[in-house]
Structures are given as structure tokens and as C-alpha cells.
Protein backbone atom coordinates (compact mmCIF):
# COMPACT_ATOMS: atom_id res chain seq x y z
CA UNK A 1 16.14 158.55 15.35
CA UNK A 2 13.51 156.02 14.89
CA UNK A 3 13.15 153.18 17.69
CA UNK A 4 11.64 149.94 17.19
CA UNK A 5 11.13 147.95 19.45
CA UNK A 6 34.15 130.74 27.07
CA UNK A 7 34.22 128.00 27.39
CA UNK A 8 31.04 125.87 27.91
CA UNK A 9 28.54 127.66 25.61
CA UNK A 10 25.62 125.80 24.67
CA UNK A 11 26.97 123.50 21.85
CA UNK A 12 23.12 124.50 20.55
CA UNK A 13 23.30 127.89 20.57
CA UNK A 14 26.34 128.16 18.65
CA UNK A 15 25.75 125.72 16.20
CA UNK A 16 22.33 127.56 14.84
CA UNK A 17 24.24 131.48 15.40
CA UNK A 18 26.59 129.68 13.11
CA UNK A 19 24.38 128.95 10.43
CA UNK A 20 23.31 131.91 10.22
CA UNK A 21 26.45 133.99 10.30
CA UNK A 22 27.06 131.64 7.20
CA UNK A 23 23.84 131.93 5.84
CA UNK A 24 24.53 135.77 5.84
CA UNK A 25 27.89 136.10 4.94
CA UNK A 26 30.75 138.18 6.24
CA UNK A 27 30.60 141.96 5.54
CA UNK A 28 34.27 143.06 5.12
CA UNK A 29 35.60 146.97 6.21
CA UNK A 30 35.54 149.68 4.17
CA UNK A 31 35.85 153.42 4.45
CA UNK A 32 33.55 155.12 7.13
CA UNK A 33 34.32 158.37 5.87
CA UNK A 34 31.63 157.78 3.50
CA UNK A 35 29.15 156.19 5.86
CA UNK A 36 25.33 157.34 5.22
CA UNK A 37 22.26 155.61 5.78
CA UNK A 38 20.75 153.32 8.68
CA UNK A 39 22.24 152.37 11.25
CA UNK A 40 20.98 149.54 13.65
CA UNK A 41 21.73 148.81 17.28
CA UNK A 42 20.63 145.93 19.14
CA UNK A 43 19.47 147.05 22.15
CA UNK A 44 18.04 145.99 25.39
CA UNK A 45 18.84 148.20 27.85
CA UNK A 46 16.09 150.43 29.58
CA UNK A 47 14.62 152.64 31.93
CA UNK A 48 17.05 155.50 32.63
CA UNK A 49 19.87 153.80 30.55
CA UNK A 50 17.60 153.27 27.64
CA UNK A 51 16.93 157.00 28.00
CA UNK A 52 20.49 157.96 28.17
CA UNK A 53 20.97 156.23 24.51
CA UNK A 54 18.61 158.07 23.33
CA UNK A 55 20.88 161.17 24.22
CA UNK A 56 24.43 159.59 22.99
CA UNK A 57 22.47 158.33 19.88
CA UNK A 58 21.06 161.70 19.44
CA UNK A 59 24.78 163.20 19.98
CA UNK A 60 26.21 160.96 17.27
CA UNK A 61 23.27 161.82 14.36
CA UNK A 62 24.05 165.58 15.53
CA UNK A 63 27.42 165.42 14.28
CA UNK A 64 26.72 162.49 11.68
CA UNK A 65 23.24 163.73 9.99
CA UNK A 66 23.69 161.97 7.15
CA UNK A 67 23.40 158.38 9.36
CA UNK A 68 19.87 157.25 11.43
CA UNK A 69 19.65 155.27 13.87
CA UNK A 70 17.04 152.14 14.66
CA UNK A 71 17.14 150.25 17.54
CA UNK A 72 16.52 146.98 17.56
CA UNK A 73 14.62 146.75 21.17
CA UNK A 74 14.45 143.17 22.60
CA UNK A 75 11.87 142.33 25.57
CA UNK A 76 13.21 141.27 28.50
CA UNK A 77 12.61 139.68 31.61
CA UNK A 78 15.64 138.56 33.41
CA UNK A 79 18.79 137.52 31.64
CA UNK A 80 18.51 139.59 28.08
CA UNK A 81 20.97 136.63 26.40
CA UNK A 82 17.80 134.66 25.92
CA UNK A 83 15.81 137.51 23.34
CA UNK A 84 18.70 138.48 21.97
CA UNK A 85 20.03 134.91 20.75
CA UNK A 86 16.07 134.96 19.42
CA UNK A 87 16.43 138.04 18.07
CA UNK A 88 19.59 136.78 15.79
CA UNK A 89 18.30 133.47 14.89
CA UNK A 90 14.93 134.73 13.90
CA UNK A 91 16.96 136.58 11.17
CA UNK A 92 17.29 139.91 12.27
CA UNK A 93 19.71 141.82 10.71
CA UNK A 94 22.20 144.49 12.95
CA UNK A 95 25.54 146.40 12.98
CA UNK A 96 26.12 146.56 16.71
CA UNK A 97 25.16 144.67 19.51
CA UNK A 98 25.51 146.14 23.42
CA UNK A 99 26.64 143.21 25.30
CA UNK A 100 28.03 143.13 29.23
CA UNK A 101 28.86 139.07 29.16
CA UNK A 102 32.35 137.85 28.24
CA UNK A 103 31.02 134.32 28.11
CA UNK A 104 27.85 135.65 25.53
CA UNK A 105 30.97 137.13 23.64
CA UNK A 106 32.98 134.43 22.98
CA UNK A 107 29.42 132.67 22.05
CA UNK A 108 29.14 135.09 19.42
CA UNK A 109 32.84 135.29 18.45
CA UNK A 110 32.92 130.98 18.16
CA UNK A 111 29.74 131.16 15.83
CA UNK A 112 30.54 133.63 13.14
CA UNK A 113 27.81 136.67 14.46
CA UNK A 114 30.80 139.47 15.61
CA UNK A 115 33.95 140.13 13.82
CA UNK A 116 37.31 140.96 15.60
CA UNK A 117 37.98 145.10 15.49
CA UNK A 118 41.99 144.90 15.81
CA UNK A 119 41.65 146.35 12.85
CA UNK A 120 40.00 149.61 13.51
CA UNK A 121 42.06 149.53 16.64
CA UNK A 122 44.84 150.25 14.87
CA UNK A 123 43.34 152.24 12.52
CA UNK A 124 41.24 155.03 15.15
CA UNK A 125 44.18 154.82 17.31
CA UNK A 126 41.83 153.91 19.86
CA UNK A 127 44.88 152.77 22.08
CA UNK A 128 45.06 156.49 22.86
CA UNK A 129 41.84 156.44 24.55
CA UNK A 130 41.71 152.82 26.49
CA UNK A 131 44.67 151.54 28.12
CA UNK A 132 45.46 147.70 27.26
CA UNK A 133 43.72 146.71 30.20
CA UNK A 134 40.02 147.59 28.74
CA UNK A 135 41.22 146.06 25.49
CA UNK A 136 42.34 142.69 27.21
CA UNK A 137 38.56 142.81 29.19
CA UNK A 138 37.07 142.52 25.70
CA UNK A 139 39.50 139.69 24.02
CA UNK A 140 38.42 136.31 22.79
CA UNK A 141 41.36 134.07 22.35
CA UNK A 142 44.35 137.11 21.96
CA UNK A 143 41.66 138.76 19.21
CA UNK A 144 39.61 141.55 20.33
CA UNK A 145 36.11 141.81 19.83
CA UNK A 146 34.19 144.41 22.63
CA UNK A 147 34.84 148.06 22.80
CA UNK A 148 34.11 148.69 26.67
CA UNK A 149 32.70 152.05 26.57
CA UNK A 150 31.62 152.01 30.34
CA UNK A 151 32.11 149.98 33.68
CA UNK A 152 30.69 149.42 37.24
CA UNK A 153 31.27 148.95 40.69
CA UNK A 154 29.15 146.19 41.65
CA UNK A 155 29.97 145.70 45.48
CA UNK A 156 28.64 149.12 46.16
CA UNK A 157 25.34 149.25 48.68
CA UNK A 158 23.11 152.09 48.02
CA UNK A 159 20.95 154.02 50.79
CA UNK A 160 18.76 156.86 51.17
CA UNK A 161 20.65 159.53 53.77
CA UNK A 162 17.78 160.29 55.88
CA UNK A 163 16.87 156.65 56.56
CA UNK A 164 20.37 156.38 57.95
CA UNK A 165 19.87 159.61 60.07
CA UNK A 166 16.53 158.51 61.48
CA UNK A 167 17.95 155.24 62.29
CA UNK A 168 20.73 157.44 64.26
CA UNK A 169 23.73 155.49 62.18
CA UNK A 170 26.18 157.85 62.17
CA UNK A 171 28.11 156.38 59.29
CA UNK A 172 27.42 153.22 56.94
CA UNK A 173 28.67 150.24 58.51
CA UNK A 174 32.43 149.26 57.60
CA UNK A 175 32.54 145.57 58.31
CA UNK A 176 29.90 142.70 58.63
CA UNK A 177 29.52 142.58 61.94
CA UNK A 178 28.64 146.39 62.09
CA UNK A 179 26.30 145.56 58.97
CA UNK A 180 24.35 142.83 60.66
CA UNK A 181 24.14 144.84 63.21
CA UNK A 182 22.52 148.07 62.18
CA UNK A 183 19.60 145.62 61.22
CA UNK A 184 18.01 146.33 64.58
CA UNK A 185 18.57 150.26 64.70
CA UNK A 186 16.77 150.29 61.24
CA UNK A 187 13.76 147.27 61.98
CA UNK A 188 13.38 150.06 65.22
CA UNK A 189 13.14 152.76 63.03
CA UNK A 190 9.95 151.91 61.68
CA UNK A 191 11.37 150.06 58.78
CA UNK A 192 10.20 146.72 56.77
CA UNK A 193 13.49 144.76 55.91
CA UNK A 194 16.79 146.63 56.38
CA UNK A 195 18.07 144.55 52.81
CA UNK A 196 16.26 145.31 49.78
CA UNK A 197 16.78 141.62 48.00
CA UNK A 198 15.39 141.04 44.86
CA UNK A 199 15.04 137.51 43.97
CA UNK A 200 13.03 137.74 41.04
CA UNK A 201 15.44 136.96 38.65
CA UNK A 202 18.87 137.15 38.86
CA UNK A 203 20.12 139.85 41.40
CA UNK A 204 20.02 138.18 44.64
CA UNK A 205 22.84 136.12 43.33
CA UNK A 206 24.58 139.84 43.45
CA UNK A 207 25.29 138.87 47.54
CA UNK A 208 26.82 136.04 46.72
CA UNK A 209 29.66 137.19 43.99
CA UNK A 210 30.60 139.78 46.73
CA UNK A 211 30.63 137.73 49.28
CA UNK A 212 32.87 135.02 47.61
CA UNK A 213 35.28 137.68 46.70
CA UNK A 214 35.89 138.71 50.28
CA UNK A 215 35.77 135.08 51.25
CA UNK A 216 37.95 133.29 48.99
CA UNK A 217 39.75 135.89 46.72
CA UNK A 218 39.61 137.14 42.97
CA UNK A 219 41.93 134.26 42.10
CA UNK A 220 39.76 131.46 43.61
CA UNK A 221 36.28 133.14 41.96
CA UNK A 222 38.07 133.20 38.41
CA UNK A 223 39.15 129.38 38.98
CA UNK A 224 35.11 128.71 40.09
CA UNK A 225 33.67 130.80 36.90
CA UNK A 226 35.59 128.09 34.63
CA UNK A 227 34.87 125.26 36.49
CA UNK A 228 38.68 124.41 37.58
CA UNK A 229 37.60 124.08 41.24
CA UNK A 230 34.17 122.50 42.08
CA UNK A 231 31.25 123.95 43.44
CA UNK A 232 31.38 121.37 46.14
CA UNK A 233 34.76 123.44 47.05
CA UNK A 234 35.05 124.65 51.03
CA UNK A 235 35.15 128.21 50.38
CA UNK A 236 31.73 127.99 48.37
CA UNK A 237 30.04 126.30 51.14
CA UNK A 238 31.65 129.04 53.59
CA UNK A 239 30.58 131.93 51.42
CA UNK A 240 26.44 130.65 51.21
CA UNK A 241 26.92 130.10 55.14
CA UNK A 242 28.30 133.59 55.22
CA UNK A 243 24.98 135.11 53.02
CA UNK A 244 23.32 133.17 55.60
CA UNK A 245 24.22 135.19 58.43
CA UNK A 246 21.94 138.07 56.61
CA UNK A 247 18.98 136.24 56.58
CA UNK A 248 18.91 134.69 59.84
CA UNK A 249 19.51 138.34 61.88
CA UNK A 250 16.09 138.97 59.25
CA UNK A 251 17.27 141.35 56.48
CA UNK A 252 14.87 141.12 54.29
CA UNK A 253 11.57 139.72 54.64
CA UNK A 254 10.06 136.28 53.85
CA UNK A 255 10.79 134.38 50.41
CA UNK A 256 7.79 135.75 48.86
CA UNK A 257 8.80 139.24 49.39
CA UNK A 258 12.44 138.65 47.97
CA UNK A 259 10.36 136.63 45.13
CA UNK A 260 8.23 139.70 44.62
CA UNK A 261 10.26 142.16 42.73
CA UNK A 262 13.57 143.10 39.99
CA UNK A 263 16.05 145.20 41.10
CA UNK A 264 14.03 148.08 40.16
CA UNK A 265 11.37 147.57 42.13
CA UNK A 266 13.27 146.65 45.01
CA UNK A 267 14.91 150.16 44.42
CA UNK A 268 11.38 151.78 44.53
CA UNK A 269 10.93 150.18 48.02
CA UNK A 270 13.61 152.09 49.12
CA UNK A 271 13.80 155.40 47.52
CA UNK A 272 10.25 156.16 46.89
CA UNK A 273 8.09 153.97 49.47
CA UNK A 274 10.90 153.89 52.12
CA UNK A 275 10.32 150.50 53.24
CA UNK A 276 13.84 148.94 53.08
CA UNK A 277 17.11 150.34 53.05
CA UNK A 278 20.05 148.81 51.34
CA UNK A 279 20.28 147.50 48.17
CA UNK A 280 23.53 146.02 46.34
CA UNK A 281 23.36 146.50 42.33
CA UNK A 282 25.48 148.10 39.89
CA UNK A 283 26.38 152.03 39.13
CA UNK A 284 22.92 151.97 36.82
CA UNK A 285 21.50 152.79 39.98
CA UNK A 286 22.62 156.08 40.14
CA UNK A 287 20.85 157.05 36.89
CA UNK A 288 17.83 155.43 38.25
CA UNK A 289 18.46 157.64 41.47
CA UNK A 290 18.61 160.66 39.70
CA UNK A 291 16.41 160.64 36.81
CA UNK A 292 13.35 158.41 37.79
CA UNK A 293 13.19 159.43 41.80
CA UNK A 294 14.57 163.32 40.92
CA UNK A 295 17.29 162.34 43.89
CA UNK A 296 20.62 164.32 44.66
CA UNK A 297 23.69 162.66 44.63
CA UNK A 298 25.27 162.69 47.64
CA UNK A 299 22.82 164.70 49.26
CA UNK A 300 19.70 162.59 49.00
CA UNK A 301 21.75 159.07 48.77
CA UNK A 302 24.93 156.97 48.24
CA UNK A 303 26.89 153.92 48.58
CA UNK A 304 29.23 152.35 50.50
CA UNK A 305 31.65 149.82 49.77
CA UNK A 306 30.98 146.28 50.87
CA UNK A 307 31.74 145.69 54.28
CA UNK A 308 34.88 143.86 55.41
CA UNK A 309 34.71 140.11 56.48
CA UNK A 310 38.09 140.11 57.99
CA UNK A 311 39.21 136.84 55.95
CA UNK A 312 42.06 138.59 54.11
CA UNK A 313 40.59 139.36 50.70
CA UNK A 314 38.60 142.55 51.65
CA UNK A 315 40.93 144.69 48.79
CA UNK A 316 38.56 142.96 46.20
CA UNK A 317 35.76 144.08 44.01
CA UNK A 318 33.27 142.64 41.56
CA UNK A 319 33.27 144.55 38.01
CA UNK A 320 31.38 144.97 35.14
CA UNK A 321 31.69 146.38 32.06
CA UNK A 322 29.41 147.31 28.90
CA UNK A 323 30.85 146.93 25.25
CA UNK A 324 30.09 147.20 21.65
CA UNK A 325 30.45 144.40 19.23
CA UNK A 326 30.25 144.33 15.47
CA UNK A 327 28.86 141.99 14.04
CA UNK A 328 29.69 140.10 10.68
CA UNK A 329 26.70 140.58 8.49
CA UNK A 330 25.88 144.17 9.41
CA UNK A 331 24.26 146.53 6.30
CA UNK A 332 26.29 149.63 7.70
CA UNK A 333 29.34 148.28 8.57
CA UNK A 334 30.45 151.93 7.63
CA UNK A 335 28.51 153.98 10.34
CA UNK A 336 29.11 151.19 13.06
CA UNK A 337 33.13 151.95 12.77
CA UNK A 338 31.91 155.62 13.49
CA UNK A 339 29.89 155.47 16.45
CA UNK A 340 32.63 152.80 18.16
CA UNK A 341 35.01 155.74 17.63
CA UNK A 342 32.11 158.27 18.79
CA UNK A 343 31.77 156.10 22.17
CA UNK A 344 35.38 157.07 23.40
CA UNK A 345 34.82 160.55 21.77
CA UNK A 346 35.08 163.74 25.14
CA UNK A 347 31.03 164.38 23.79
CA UNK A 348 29.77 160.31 24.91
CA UNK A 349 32.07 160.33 27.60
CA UNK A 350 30.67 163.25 29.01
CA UNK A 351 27.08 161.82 28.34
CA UNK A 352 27.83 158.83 30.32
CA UNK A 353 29.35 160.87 33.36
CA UNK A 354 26.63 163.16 33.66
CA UNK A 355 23.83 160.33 33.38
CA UNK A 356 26.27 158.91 36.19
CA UNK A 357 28.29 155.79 34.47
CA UNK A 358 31.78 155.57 34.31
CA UNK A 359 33.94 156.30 30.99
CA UNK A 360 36.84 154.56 30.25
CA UNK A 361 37.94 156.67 28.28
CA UNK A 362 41.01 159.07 28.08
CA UNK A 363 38.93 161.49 27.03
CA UNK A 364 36.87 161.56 29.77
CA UNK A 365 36.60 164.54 32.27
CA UNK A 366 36.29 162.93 35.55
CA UNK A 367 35.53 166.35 37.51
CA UNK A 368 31.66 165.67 35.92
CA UNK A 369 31.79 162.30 38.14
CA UNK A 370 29.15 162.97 40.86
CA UNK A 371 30.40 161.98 44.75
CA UNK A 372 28.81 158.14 44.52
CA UNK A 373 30.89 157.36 41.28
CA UNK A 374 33.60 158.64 43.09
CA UNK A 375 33.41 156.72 46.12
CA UNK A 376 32.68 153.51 43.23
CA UNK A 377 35.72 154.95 40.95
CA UNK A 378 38.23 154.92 44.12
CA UNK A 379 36.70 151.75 45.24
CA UNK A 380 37.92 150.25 41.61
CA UNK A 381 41.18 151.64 41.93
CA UNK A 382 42.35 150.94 45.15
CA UNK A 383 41.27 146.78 44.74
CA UNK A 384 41.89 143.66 43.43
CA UNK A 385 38.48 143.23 40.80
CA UNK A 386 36.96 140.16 39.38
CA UNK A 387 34.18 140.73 36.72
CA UNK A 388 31.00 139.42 37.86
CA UNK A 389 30.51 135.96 38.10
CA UNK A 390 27.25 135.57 36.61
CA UNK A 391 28.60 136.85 33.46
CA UNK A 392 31.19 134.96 33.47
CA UNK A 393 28.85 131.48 33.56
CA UNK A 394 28.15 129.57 30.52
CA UNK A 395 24.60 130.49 29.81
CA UNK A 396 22.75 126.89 29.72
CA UNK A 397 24.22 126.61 33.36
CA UNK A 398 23.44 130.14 35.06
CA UNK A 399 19.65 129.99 34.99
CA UNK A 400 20.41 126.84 37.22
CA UNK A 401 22.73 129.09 39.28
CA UNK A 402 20.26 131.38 40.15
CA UNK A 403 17.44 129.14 40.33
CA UNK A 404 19.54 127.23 43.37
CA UNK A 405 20.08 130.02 45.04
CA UNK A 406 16.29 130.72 44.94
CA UNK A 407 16.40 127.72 47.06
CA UNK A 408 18.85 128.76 49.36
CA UNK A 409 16.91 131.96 50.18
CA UNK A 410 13.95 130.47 51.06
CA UNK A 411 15.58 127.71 53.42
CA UNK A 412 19.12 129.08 54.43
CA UNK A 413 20.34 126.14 56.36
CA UNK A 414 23.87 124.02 56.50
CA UNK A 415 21.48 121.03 54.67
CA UNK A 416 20.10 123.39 51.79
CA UNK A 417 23.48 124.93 51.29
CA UNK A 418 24.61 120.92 50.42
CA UNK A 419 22.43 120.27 48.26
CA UNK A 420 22.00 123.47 46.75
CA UNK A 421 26.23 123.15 45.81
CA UNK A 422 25.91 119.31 44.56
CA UNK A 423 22.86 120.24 42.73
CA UNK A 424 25.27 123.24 40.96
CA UNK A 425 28.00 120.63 40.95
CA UNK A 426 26.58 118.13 38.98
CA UNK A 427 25.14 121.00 36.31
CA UNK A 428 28.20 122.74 35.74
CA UNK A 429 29.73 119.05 34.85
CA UNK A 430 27.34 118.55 32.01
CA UNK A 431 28.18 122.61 31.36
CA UNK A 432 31.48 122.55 30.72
């Protein structure tokens, strides 16, 4: 294997990933029986996850050796919509692009890049593997275009055991107040910040999805991710004065510390410097748990689901999900039909669980699920789930998102929570 490196999409963007789906033309199926040659992935996943393709890419040549495999590798910093829409229009050519961002989907879908894969749908059978439920998640329109080949809990809060113990908290807090609380038992424990917040980029925004969800409901977020209730709205305002709350009983530090790292190295602060102690981020933590820090699931850490508020929406959860798409103007349109199928296939599914992700798959043997992906599997299952907002957000208006919420973090008062919703307000007007 050789590796090298929705509404209110940016009117822009779409116009030049039109041009040059058009400027390419539109490959049309054919048998994948006789697939052979390259086959090239756009990819921009890494770390432990990038490591894990290796393996399921690996898998796939194993029983396909008459196909290789190139990765297209995009740098990224942040959101990885920006390289990858780079990436396209530079004129880089691919079969199959990873994607986790309904609203980057139907970007791709309006201008021409994927095709729709009812077709092979129908064709693998793959209703046998994914229920209709998966294949709704990955519509544009009533046509389907992602193949969801794993998903995450994303209102999960990872900790290291033994911090817990030497703090002498019996059991992970169940509801805010018991959160906020177990601040001071941790601070006296000899730690730096009890929240590991990383405000880099984008994943401080992570406390506010979750906390919207258990503030205003799964209905309400889905009505504020297309703009059909303002950002001005009530339960906005309540849910930054909730987030709030965190800061002011001192979670996590000054602005420049939140400012200082990624998710990943806020994750190091906890599991190999043991600074800070909780951090909320998706199930891709567990592979980072396991295979960079050499960590035991459910021995040496966990997670917990997010605690209660009390405001009659705590039976929610914020999702996400990872998909294939195929695009139009792919040279192996041939091998990409294959390794969709291979993706639901018992041998990836297996991959995925023992990396610790989450198959979707039929053929998946859950008993390989390690005890955090089953507290995050039940956690699914038993609530009401909203995918995760800042995938959901047209992508000329969610670096603003993120970017006002800097704001908020560094001066979390009634005043900055005004202006930091008008200023949202009047960018998701010119969004939409």
C-alpha cells in the first residue's frame, strides 16, 4: 500500500467543485468483479485512526491483491473541509472520500464531485447489513450518497481511574451539580484544571452541543443547525450561561491555556502528564487511549455519560458518524464499489471494534466492544441523538461559530454571551 501524503453552502465553493466535476466528467458503474489496479482514498484522518486504515486497507489488498491502495493525505489543522475542498479543486483525482459532515455532503452532492450509490445498494444488498436508519443519516434530498461505516458517542467524558481514586470520588459525577462540584476534590488533589478544554480549534465548541441538547432538546438543536430559530433564541442564551457555570467554579485554566492545545494534546495533559482530568471528545479517544498511551480499557480509564441538568431533555445525545462517498470522476470506480462492500464486511467490522470504534454493521460482533464503547453503545441506545452541530453548520459560517465562542471563553459573562449570539445571528443570516 503506498501512502502519499444543506442548505447554506458557500455559493463559492460549489460553484468551482462544479466546474470541475464537469470539467472531469461522470464515471458511470461497471462490474467490480473485474476491478484491478489503483485505488485512491482521500484521506485525512490521523494519529491512531490513520493507523487503523492502514490495517483495514491492508485487510482489503489481502483479500483483493490484485487492487493498491494510495492515499491521498491532506494536512490539517482544524476543520479538514478546508484542504480537502483544495485538494479537489487543485485537480486531484480520487475514488473515495472519508467524510463525517452531512452539510460537506450535500456540498459535494449539489456540485457534481460524489455520485448517489442506491445503486450498489441494491445491488450488494447492503440493506442486510445497515438498517434504514444509517442509510437515511447519509441521504441528500431522498438519494443516498455516504456509506456510514462507523459512529460515536460524543457526550461521553473521559478520565483516568486513578485520578478519580486519589481525588476520593467514588463514582463519576451523575448530574451538574455533582460535576461542578468534584472541581474542588480534584484542584485539592494536586491537580491543574479539573476540565481538559481545548480551544485551539474547534473542540471547545464540543461543551456547548451537549449542553444545548440537555437544555433545549434534539428537536430545538436540529431547528438551530438550519437556521429556523435564531441564535438570539432564549434557550441559546441559557445554554452559554449554563457552559458558564464551568468556568466560573475554574475548570480549566486561563484563556491561554484553553488556547494552547487540540484535543490531542489536551488528552496528553491528562493521560500522560496528569495535569487535568476530564475531557469531552468523541469515541477516537479510545484508540488514542489504547494505542498511543498503551492504556487499559476500563482498567486504566473510561467515560461517563454527560451529566444531567435536570431541564427535561437529559435522554439526549450528540452523534457522529464517519462515511464513504464516491465520487463522480474516480479512475477505479471498480475497486471503490469493493471496499464500500468490504467496510460492512465481519473482517472491517472487527478492525474497527478492536481499534475501539463502533460498527454499524450487522456483521459486527459486538462481544469485541471493550467496556467504554459499551457504556457509549448503551448510551446511544437508550437516547434521543442529534448529530453534532458543528457538522451540521454551513461551512463559511462555522469558523465564525467557533471563533465566537473563543470569545466567550475568555470573558464568560451575561454581556459577552449577547454579543457573542447577535454576532452569530447576524452571520448565519448572510449564511443561509
Amino acid at each position: 500500500m503506498t501512502r502519499t501524503s444543506q442548505r447554506g453552502v458557500s455559493r463559492r465553493a460549489t460553484h468551482l467543485l462544479a466546474t470541475l466535476a464537469l470539467a472531469a466528467g461522470v464515471a458511470t458503474p461497471s462490474l467490480a468483479q473485474d476491478a484491478s489496479g489503483e485505488l485512491v482514498i482521500l484521506n485525512w484522518q490521523g494519529g491512531a485512526e490513520g493507523d487503523m486504515w492502514e490495517v483495514l486497507e491492508d485487510a482489503f489488498v489481502e483479500q483483493h491483491p490484485e487492487i493498491s491502495i494510495r492515499e491521498l493525505e491532506v494536512t490539517v489543522q482544524g476543520d479538514a473541509r478546508g484542504p480537502m475542498r483544495t485538494a479537489l479543486l487543485s485537480g486531484e483525482v480520487v475514488d473515495l472520500i472519508i467524510n463525517t459532515w452531512p452539510a460537506f455532503r450535500r456540498e459535494l452532492a449539489e456540485s457534481g464531485i460524489i455520485q448517489p450509490i442506491d445503486d450498489l445498494w441494491q445491488e450488494y444488498q447492503w440493506d442486510e447489513q445497515l438498517s434504514q436508519s444509517w442509510r437515511d443519516l447519509g441521504a441528500v434530498d431522498d438519494e443516498t450518497y455516504g456509506l456510514t461505516y462507523t459512529y460515536g458517542y460524543r457526550s461521553g467524558i473521559w478520565y483516568e481511574t486513578d485520578h478519580m481514586e486519589q481525588a476520593g470520588i467514588d463514582a463519576p459525577p451523575a448530574t451538574w451539580e455533582e460535576f461542578l462540584d468534584s472541581f474542588d476534590a480534584l484542584r485539592g488533589a494536586g491537580f491543574e484544571a479539573p476540565v481538559a478544554m481545548p480551544a485551539k480549534y474547534w473542540a471547545h465548541a464540543e461543551w456547548f452541543e451537549s449542553l444545548l441538547l440537555r437544555t433545549a432538546g434534539v428537536e430545538f438543536a436540529a431547528q438551530l443547525a438550519v437556521h429556523e430559530v435564531p441564535w438570539t433564541d432564549p434557550q441559546v442564551k441559557e445554554t452559554l450561561m449554563t457552559y458558564a457555570q464551568m468556568l466560573e467554579a475554574g475548570c480549566c485554566g486561563s484563556a491561554s491555556q484553553m488556547f494552547a492545545n487540540d484535543w490531542d494534546g489536551e488528552a496528553d495533559q491528562i493521560f500522560q502528564a496528569d495535569n487535568k482530568n476530564y475531557l469531552l471528545i468523541g469515541m477516537w479517544m479510545n484508540g488514542r487511549a489504547k494505542s498511543e498511551y498503551g492504556l487499559e480499557e476500563g482498567v486504566d480509564y473510561s467515560l461517563f455519560e454527560f451529566p444531567d441538568l435536570g431541564k427535561g431533555h437529559d435522554d439526549t445525545a450528540s452523534v457522529d458518524a464517519k462515511e464513504l462517498v464516491l465520487t463522480t470522476n474516480g479512475n477505479n470506480p471498480e475497486a471503490a464499489e469493493l471496499f464500500l462492500d468490504f467496510m460492512l464486511s465481519e473482517t472491517a467490522a472487527d478492525i474497527l471494534h478492536e481499534n475501539g470504534y463502533a460498527s454499524p454493521s450487522n456483521e459486527a460482533d459486538t462481544s469485541l466492544l471493550g467496556p467504554a464503547q459499551q457504556i457509549a453503545t448503551e448510551a446511544v441506545s437508550g437516547s434521543q441523538v442529534q448529530f453534532v452541530l458543528g457538522d451540521l453548520l454551513p461551512g463559511d459560517f462555522v469558523d465564525e461559530y467557533r471563533v465566537q465562542l473563543q470569545r466567550f471563553l475568555q470573558d464568560p459573562t451575561e454581556d459577552t454571551v449577547d454579543s457573542v449570539l447577535q454576532a452569530l445571528e447576524e452571520q448565519a443570516q448572510s449564511s443561509y
